[in-house]
Protein backbone atom coordinates (compact mmCIF):
# COMPACT_ATOMS: atom_id res chain seq x y z
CA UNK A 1 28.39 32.40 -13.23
CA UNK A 2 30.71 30.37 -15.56
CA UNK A 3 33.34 32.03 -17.77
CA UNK A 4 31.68 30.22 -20.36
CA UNK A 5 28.11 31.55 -19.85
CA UNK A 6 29.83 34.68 -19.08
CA UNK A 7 31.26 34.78 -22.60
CA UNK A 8 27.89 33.54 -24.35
CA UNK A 9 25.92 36.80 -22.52
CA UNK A 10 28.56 39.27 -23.32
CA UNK A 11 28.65 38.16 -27.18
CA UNK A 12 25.02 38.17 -27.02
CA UNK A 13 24.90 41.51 -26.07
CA UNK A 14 27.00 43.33 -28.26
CA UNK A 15 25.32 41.41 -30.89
CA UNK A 16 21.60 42.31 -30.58
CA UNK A 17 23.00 45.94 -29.23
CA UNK A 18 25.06 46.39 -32.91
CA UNK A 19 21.70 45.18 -34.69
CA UNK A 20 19.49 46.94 -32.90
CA UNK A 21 21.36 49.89 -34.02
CA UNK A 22 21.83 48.58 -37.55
CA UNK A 23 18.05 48.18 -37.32
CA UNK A 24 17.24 51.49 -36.63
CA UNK A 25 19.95 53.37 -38.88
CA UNK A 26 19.70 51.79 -41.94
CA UNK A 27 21.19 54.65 -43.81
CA UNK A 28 24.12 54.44 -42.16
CA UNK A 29 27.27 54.53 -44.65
CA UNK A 30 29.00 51.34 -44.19
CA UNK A 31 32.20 53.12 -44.46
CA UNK A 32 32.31 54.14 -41.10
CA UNK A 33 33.22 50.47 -40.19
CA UNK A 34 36.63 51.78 -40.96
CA UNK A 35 36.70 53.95 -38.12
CA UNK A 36 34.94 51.51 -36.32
CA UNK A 37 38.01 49.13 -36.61
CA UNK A 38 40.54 51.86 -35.72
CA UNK A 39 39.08 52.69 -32.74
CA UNK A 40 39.16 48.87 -31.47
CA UNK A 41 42.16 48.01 -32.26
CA UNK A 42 44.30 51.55 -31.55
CA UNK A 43 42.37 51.39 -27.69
CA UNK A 44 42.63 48.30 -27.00
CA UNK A 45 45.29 46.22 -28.63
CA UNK A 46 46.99 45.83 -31.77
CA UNK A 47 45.99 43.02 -34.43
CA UNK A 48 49.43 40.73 -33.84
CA UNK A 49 48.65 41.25 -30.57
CA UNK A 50 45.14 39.88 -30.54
CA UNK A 51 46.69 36.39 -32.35
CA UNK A 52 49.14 36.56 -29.46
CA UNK A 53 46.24 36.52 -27.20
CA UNK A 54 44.72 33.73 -29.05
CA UNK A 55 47.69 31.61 -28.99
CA UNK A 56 48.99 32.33 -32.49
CA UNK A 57 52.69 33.02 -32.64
CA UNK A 58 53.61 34.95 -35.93
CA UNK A 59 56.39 36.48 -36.61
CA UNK A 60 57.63 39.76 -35.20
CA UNK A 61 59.45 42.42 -35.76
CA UNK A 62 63.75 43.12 -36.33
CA UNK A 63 64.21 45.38 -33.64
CA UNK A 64 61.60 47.27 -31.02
CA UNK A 65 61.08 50.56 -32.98
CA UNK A 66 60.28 48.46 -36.02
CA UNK A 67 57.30 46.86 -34.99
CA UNK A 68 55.29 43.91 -35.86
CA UNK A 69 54.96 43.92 -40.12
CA UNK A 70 50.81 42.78 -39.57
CA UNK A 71 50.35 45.27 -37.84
CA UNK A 72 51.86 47.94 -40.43
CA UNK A 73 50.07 46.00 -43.15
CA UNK A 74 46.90 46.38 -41.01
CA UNK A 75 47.05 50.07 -40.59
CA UNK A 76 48.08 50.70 -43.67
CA UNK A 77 45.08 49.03 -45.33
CA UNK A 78 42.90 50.77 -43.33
CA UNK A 79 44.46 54.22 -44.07
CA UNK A 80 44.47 52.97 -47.87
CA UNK A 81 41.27 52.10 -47.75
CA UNK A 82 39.73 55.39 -46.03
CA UNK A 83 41.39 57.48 -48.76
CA UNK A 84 39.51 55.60 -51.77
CA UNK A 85 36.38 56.86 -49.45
CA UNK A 86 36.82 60.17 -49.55
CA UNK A 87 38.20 60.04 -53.19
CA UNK A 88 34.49 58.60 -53.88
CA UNK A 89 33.10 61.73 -51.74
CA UNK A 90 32.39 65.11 -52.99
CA UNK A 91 34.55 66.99 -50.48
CA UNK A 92 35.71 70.25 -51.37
CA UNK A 93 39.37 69.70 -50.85
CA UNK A 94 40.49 73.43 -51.24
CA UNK A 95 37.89 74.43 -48.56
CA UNK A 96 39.03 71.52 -46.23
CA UNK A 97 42.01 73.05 -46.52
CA UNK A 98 41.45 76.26 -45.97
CA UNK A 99 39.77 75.61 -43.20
CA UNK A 100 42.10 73.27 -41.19
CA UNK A 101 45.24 75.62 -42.39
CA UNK A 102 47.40 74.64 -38.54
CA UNK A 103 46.40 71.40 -39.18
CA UNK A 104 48.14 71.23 -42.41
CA UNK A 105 50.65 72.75 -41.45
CA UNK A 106 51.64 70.49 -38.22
CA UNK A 107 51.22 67.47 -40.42
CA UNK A 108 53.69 69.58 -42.88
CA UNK A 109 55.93 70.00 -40.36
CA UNK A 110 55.58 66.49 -38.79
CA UNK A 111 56.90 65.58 -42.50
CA UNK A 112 59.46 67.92 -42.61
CA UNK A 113 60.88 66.92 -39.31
CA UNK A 114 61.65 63.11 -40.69
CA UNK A 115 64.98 64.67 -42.11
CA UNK A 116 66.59 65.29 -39.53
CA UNK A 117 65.88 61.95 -37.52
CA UNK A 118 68.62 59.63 -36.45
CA UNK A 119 66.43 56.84 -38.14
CA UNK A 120 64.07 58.34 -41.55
CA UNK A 121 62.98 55.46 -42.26
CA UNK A 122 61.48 54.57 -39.27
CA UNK A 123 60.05 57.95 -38.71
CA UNK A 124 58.38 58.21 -41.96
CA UNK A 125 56.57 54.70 -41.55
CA UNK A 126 55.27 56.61 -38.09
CA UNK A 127 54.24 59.31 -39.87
CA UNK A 128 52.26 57.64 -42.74
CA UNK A 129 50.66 56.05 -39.50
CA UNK A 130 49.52 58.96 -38.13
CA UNK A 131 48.18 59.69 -40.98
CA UNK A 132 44.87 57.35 -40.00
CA UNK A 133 43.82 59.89 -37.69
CA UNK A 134 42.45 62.60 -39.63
CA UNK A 135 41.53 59.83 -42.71
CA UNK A 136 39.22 58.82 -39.76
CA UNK A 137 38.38 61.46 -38.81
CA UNK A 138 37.16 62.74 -42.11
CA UNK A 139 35.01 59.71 -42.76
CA UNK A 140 32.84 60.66 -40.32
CA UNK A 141 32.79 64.46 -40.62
CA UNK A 142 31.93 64.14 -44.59
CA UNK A 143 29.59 61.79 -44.27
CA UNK A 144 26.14 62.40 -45.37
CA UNK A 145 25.01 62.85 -41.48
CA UNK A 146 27.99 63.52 -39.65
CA UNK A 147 26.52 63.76 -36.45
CA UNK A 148 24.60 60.25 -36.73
CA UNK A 149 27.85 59.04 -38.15
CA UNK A 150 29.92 60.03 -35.16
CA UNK A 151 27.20 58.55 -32.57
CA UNK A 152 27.11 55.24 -34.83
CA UNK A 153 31.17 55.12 -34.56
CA UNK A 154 31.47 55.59 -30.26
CA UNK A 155 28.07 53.59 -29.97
CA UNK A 156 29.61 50.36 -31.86
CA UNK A 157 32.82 50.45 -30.57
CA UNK A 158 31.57 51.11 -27.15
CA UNK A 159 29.19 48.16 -27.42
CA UNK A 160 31.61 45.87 -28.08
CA UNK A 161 34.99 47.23 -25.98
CA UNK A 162 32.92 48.02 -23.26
CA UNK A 163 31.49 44.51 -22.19
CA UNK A 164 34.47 42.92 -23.37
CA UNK A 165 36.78 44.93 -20.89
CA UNK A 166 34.03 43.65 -17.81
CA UNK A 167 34.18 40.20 -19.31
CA UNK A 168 37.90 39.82 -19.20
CA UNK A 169 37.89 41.48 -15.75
CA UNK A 170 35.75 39.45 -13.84
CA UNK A 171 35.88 36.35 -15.62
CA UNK A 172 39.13 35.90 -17.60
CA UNK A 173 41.38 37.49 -15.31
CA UNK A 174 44.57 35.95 -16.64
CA UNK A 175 43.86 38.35 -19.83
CA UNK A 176 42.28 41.23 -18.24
CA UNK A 177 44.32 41.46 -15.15
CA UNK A 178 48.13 41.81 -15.32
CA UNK A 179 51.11 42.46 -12.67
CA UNK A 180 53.19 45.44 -13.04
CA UNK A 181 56.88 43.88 -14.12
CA UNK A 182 58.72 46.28 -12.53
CA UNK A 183 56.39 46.58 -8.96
CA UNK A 184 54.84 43.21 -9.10
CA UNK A 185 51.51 45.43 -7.99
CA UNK A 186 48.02 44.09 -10.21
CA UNK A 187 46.01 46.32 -11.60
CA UNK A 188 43.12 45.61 -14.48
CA UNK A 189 43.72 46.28 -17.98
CA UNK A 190 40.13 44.71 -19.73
CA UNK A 191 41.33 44.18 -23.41
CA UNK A 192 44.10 46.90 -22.94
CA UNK A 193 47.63 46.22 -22.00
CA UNK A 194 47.20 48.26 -18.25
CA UNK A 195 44.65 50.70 -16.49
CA UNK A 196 45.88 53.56 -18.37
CA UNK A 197 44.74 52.53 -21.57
CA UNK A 198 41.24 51.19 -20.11
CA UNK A 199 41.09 54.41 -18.27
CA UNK A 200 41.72 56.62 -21.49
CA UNK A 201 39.14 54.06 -23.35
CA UNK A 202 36.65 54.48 -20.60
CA UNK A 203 37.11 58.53 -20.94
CA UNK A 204 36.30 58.56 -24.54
CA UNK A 205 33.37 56.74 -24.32
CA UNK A 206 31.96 58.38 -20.85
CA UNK A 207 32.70 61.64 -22.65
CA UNK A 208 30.10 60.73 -25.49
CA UNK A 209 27.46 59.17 -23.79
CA UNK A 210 26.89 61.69 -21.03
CA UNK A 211 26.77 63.56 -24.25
CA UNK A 212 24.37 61.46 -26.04
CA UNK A 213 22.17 61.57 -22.63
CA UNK A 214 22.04 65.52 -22.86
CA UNK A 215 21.32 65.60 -26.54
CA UNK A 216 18.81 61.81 -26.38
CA UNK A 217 15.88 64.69 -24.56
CA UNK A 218 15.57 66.49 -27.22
CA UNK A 219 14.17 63.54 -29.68
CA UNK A 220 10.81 64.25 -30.56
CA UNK A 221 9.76 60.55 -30.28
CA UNK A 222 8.54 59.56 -26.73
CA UNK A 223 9.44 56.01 -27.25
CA UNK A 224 12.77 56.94 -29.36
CA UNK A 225 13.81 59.18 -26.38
CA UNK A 226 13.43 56.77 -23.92
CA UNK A 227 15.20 54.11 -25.43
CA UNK A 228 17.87 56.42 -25.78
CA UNK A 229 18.42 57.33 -22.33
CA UNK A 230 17.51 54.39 -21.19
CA UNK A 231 20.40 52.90 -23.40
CA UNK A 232 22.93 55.75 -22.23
CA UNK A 233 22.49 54.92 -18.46
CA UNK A 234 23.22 51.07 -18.40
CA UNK A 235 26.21 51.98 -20.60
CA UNK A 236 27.54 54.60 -17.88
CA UNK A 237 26.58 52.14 -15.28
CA UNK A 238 28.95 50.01 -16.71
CA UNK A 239 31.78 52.37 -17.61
CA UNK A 240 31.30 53.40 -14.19
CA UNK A 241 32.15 49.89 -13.10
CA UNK A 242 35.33 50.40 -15.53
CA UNK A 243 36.30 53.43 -13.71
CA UNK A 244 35.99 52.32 -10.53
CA UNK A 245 38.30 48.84 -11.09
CA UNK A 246 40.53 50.73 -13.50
CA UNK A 247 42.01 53.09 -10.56
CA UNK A 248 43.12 55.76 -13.44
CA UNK A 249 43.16 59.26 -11.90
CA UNK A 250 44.50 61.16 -14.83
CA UNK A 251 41.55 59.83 -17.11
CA UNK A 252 38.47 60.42 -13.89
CA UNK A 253 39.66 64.02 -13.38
CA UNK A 254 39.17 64.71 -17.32
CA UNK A 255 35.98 62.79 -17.21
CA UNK A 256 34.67 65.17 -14.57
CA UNK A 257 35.98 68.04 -16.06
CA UNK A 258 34.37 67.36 -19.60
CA UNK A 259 30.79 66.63 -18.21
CA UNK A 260 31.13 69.63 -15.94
CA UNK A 261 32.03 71.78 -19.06
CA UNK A 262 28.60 70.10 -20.96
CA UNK A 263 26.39 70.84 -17.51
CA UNK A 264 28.08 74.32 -17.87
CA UNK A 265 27.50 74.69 -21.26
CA UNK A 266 24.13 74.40 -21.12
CA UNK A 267 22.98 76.99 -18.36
CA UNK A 268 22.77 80.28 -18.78
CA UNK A 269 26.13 80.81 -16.07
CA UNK A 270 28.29 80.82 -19.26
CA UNK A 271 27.87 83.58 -22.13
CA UNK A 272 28.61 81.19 -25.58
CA UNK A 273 29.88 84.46 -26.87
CA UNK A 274 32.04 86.17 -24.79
CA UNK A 275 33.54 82.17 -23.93
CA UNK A 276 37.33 82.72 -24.37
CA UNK A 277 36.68 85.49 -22.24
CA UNK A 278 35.66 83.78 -19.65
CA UNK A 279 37.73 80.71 -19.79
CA UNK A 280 40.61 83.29 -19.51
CA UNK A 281 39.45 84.64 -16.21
CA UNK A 282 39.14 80.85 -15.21
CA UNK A 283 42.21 79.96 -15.86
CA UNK A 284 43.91 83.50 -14.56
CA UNK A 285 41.90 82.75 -11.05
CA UNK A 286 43.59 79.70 -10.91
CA UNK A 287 46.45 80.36 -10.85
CA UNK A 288 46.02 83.00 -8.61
CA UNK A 289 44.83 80.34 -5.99
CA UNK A 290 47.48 78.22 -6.66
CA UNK A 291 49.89 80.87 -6.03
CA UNK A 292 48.26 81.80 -2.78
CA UNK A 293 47.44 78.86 -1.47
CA UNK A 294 49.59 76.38 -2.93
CA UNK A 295 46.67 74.01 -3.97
CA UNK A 296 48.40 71.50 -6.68
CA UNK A 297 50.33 68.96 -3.90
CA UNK A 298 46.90 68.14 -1.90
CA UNK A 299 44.58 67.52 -5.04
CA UNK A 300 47.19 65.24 -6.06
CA UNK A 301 47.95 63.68 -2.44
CA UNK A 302 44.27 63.27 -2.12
CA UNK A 303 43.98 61.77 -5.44
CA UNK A 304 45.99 59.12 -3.96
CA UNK A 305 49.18 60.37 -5.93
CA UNK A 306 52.30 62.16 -4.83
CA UNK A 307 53.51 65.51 -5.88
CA UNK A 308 55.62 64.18 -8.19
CA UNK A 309 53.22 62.26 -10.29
CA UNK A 310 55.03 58.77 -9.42
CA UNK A 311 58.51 60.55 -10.70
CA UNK A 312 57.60 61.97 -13.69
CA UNK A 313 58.49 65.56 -12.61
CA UNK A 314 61.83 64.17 -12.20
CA UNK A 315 61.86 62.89 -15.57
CA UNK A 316 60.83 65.85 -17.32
CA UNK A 317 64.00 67.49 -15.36
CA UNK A 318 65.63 65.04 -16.88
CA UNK A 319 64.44 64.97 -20.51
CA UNK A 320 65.40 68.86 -20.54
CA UNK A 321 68.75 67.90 -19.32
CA UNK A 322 69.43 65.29 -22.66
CA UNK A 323 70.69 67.73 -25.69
CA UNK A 324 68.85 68.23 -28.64
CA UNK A 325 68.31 70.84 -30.83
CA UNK A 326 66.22 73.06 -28.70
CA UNK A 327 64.55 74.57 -31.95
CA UNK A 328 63.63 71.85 -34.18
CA UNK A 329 63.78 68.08 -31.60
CA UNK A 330 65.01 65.02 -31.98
CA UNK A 331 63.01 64.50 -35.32
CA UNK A 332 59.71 63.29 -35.58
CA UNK A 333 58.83 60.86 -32.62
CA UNK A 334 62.47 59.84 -32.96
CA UNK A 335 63.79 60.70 -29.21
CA UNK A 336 63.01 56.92 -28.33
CA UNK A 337 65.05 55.95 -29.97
CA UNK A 338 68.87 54.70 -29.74
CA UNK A 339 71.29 56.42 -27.47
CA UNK A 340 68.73 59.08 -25.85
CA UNK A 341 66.55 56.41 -24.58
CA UNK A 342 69.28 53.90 -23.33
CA UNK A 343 70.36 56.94 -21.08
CA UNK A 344 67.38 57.64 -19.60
CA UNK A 345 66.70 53.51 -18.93
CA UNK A 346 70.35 53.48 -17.47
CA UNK A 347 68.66 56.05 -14.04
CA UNK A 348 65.10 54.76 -14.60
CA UNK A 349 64.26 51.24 -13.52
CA UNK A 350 60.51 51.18 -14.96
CA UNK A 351 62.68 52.42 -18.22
CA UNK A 352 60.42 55.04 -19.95
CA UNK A 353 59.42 55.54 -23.81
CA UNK A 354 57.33 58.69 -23.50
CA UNK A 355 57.56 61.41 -21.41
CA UNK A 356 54.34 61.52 -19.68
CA UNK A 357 53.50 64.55 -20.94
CA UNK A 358 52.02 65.72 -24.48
CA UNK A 359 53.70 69.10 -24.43
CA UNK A 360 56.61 67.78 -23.80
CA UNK A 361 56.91 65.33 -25.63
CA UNK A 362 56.13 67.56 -28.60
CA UNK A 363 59.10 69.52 -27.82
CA UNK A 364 61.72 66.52 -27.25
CA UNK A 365 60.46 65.23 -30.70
CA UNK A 366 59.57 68.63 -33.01
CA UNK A 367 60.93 71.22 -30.67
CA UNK A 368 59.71 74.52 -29.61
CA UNK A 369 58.81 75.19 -33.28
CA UNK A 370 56.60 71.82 -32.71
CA UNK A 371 55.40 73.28 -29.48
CA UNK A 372 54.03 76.53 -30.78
CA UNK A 373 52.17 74.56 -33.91
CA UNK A 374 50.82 72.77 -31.28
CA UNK A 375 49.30 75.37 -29.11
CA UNK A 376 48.37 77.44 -31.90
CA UNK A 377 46.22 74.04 -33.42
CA UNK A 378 44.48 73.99 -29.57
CA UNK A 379 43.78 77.64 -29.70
CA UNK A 380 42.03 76.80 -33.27
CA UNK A 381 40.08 74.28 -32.06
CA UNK A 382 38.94 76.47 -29.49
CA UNK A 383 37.99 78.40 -31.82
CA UNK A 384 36.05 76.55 -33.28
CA UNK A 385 34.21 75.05 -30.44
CA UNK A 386 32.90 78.60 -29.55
CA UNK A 387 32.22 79.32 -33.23
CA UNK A 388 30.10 75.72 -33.04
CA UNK A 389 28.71 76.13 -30.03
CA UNK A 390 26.91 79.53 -31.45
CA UNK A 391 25.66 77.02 -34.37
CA UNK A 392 24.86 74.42 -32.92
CA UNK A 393 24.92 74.12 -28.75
CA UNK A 394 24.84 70.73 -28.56
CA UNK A 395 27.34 69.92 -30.50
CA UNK A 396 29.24 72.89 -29.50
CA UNK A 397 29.50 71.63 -26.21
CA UNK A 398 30.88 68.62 -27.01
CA UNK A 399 34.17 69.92 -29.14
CA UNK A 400 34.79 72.22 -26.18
CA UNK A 401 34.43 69.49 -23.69
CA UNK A 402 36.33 67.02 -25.49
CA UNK A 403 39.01 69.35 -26.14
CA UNK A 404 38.95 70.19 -22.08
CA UNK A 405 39.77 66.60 -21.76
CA UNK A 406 42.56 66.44 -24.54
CA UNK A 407 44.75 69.55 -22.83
CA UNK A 408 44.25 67.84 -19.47
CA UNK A 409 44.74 64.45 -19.96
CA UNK A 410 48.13 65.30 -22.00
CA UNK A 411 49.73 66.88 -18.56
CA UNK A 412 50.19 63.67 -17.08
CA UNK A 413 50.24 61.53 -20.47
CA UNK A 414 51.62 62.07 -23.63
CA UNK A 415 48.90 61.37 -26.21
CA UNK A 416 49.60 63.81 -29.13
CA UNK A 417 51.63 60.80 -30.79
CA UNK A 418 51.68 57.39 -32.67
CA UNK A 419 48.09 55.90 -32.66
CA UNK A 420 46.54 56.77 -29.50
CA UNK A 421 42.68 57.22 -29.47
CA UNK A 422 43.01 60.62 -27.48
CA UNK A 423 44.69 61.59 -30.78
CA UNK A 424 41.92 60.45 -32.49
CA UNK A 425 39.35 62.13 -30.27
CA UNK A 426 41.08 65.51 -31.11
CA UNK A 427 41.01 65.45 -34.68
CA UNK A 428 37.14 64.34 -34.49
CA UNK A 429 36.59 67.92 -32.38
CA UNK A 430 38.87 69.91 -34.23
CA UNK A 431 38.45 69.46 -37.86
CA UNK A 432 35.84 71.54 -39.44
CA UNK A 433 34.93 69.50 -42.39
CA UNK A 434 32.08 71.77 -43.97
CA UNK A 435 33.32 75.46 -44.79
CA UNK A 436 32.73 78.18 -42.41
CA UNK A 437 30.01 80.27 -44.09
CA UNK A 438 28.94 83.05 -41.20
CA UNK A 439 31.31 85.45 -43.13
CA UNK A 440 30.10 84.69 -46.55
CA UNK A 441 27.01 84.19 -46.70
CA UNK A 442 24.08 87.31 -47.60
CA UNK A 443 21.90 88.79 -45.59
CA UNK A 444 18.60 86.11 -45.12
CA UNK A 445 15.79 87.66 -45.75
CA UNK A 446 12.87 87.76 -42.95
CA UNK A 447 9.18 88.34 -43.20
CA UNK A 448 9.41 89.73 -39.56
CA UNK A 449 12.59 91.05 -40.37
CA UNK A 450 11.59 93.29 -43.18
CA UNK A 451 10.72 97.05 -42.14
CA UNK A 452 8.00 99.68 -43.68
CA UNK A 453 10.40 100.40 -46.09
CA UNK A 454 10.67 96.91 -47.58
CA UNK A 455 14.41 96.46 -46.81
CA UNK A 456 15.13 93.85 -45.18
CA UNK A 457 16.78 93.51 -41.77
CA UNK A 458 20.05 91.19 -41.01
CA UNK A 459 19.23 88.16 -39.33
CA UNK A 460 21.65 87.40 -36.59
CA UNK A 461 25.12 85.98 -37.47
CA UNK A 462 24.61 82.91 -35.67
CA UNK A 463 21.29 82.09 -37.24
CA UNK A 464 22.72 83.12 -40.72
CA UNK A 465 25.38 80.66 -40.35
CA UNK A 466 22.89 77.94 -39.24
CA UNK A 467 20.79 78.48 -42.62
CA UNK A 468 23.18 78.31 -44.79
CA UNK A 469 25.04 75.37 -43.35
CA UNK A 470 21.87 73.55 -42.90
CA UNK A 471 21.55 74.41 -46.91
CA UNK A 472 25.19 73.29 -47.79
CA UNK A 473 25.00 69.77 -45.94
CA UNK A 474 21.64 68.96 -47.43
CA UNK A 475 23.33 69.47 -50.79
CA UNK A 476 26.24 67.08 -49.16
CA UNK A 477 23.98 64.96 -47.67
CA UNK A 478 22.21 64.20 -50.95
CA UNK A 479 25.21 64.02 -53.30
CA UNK A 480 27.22 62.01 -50.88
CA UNK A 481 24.20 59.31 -50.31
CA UNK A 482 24.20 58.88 -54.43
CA UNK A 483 27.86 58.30 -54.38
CA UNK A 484 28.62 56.32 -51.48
């Protein structure tokens, strides 16, 4: 097949697939085009970088921690823009609040941390970035279906980054392929910069559709149903294809791990409410194993990796070496940059700018302060996913598995930072945008419930909180739809 017929098919597909889903959601909000666009262009590549692509040279930026002024006009906009949607929504701030307190409070912190950067200026630009995560993030959530909103978000992006990425591969390999600079090895990229970024791509959307398959049999429409899975398993097929060119180990293993944790989920083996429990005991029997039988250096060997995780061991020995104040960091994600970095590129020839590691990049940035806000923000969206998952399985199971993914995936990456769509995956899985309302709300009264004596019986917690939050997003649903 030609590039050029190539190019014609792919286009055609992602068009009829986005109106075939504009067909059959027309209530869709068409604010969540917003996150549509952030999730394109934070996974794959960055506006200036598209023109780049396309042969347009535009001016860039002063210096490399400054980067490109379209791009920061670009972001901006959409984070601008976002806000004046949620202004227009009736969202009950002080409950948002409440209810995302360690959110608030890291993003607090992140704030507070600009001070004592080497460079302010630049730090507070990345943190009004940043920023665009839970603005997106709250589009969705407070939208009048939340649930259809998030499913219309993954299923547009991932019908048009998905084909694209196998387009560029196969057919347009002098923009989907690329040699490493420093190793001269190839490797594929798609419409990302280098198979880490398609693998973490291909993650986020393998994580939702095996999703969407689970949750697509229980539509009550035989013909809806079908087209649903039926639409779920050519998209796999084809991540599957993206997996298996991308060659990204870190991103497959957290793959596997989040389905497993949906399969789980949804058996009777697990007991939704004795969960943290049980995940406990997991994680206490292995580490027993590992200490007995030393299993970390063959999963990795066999992997195809070596113990050190292609030196970055060594460079976290090394990062803990660099001073800093071991309390409060570098500043927010300052550590990159000036003298700290030019010593580490001095030993390193591939010349790092992250640590390869969330947690510890948290800590060379914010500090052990940073650190525990961190953990403390994963425990609470644990929380949460076992709280949900008592609400509402489905969904339940897809916070915890996503979540799974995000702690994983940040051992061998570091992805709580800048603008990276694992960021963005987290905020969509742990911010609770409708107020928790097990605790407050009355006893329901039951017909079956209700004794000789006419008083009536407490209907379970979890079925209490399902009422009453099916009762406060209908009255969100309907307001929302009248304003926006």
């Amino acid at each position: 097949m030609s590039p050029n017929l190539a190019l014609i098919l792919t286009v055609s597909f992602s068009a009829v697939m986005l109106w075939h889903h504009a067909r059959r959601h027309r209530s869709e909000s068409p604010a969540v085009w917003l996150p549509v666009l952030w999730v394109f262009f934070v996974a794959s590549k960055f506006p200036s970088q598209w023109l780049q692509l396309l042969g347009l040279s535009i001016g860039g930026p002063s210096a490399p921690e400054d980067g490109s002024p379209l791009d920061a006009v670009f972001f901006l906009f959409l984070i601008l823009a976002g806000v004046v949607v949620l202004a227009r929504r009736p969202v009950p701030w002080s409950t948002l609040v409440a209810n995302n307190i360690w959110l608030t409070i890291f993003f607090g912190y992140c704030l507070l941390a600009v001070v004592w950067s080497d460079v302010p200026a630049v730090a507070f630009k990345r943190w009004i970035k940043i920023l665009g995560h839970p603005v997106m993030a709250l589009i969705i959530l407070t939208d009048a279906d939340p649930r259809q909103a998030l499913r219309g978000v993954l299923k547009r992006a991932a019908y048009v980054m998905v084909p694209l990425s196998i387009l560029f591969i196969k057919y347009f390999p002098e923009f989907g392929r690329y040699f490493d600079p420093w190793t001269g090895e190839g490797g594929n990229g798609g419409i990302h910069h280098n198979k880490n970024e398609l693998g973490y791509t291909t993650m986020a959307f393998a994580m939702f559709f095996a999703w969407h398959l689970l949750s697509s049999r229980q539509i009550a429409s035989t013909s809806q149903r079908r087209q649903e899975l039926a639409l779920s398993l050519v998209m796999m097929a084809m991540i599957w294809w993206l997996f298996s060119t991308a060659d990204s180990a870190t991103s497959l293993i957290c793959t596997i791990a989040a389905v497993a944790t949906m399969l789980v989920l949804s058996t009777p083996l697990v007991t939704r409410k004795f969960l943290g429990v049980q995940v406990i005991a997991l994680v206490l029997g292995v580490a027993a194993i590992e200490a007995s039988f030393g299993i970390y250096a063959p999963t990795v060997e066999f992997l195809g990796r070596n113990p050190t995780l292609t030196d970055r061991t060594e460079v976290w020995a090394d990062l803990f070496k660099i001073e800093i104040n071991p309390l409060l960091g570098a500043g927010f994600e300052s550590f990159w940059v000036g003298h700290r970095r030019e010593l580490l590129w001095e030993k390193w020839w591939w010349k790092p700018t992250q640590a390869h590691n969330g947690y510890i990049e948290t800590y060379i940035n914010l500090g052990w302060v940073g650190v525990a806000l961190l953990v403390t923000l994963i425990l609470s969206a644990f929380r949460k996913g076992r709280v949900e998952l008592l609400r509402d399985p489905d969904y339940g199971r897809f916070r915890l598995a996503v979540l799974l993914a995000v702690v994983i995936y940040n051992y061998t990456e570091a992805a709580f930072k800048g603008v990276h769509l694992v960021w963005t995956m987290f905020h969509l899985i742990a911010i609770d945008a409708l107020p928790s309302v097990a605790a407050s709300q009355p006893a329901v009264r039951s017909p079956k419930a209700v004794g000789q004596t006419g008083t009536p019986a407490k209907v379970p917690e979890a079925r209490t909180a399902r009422l009453a939050a099916g009762r406060f997003e209908a009255s969100w649903r309907s307001s929302s739809r009248s304003r926006l």
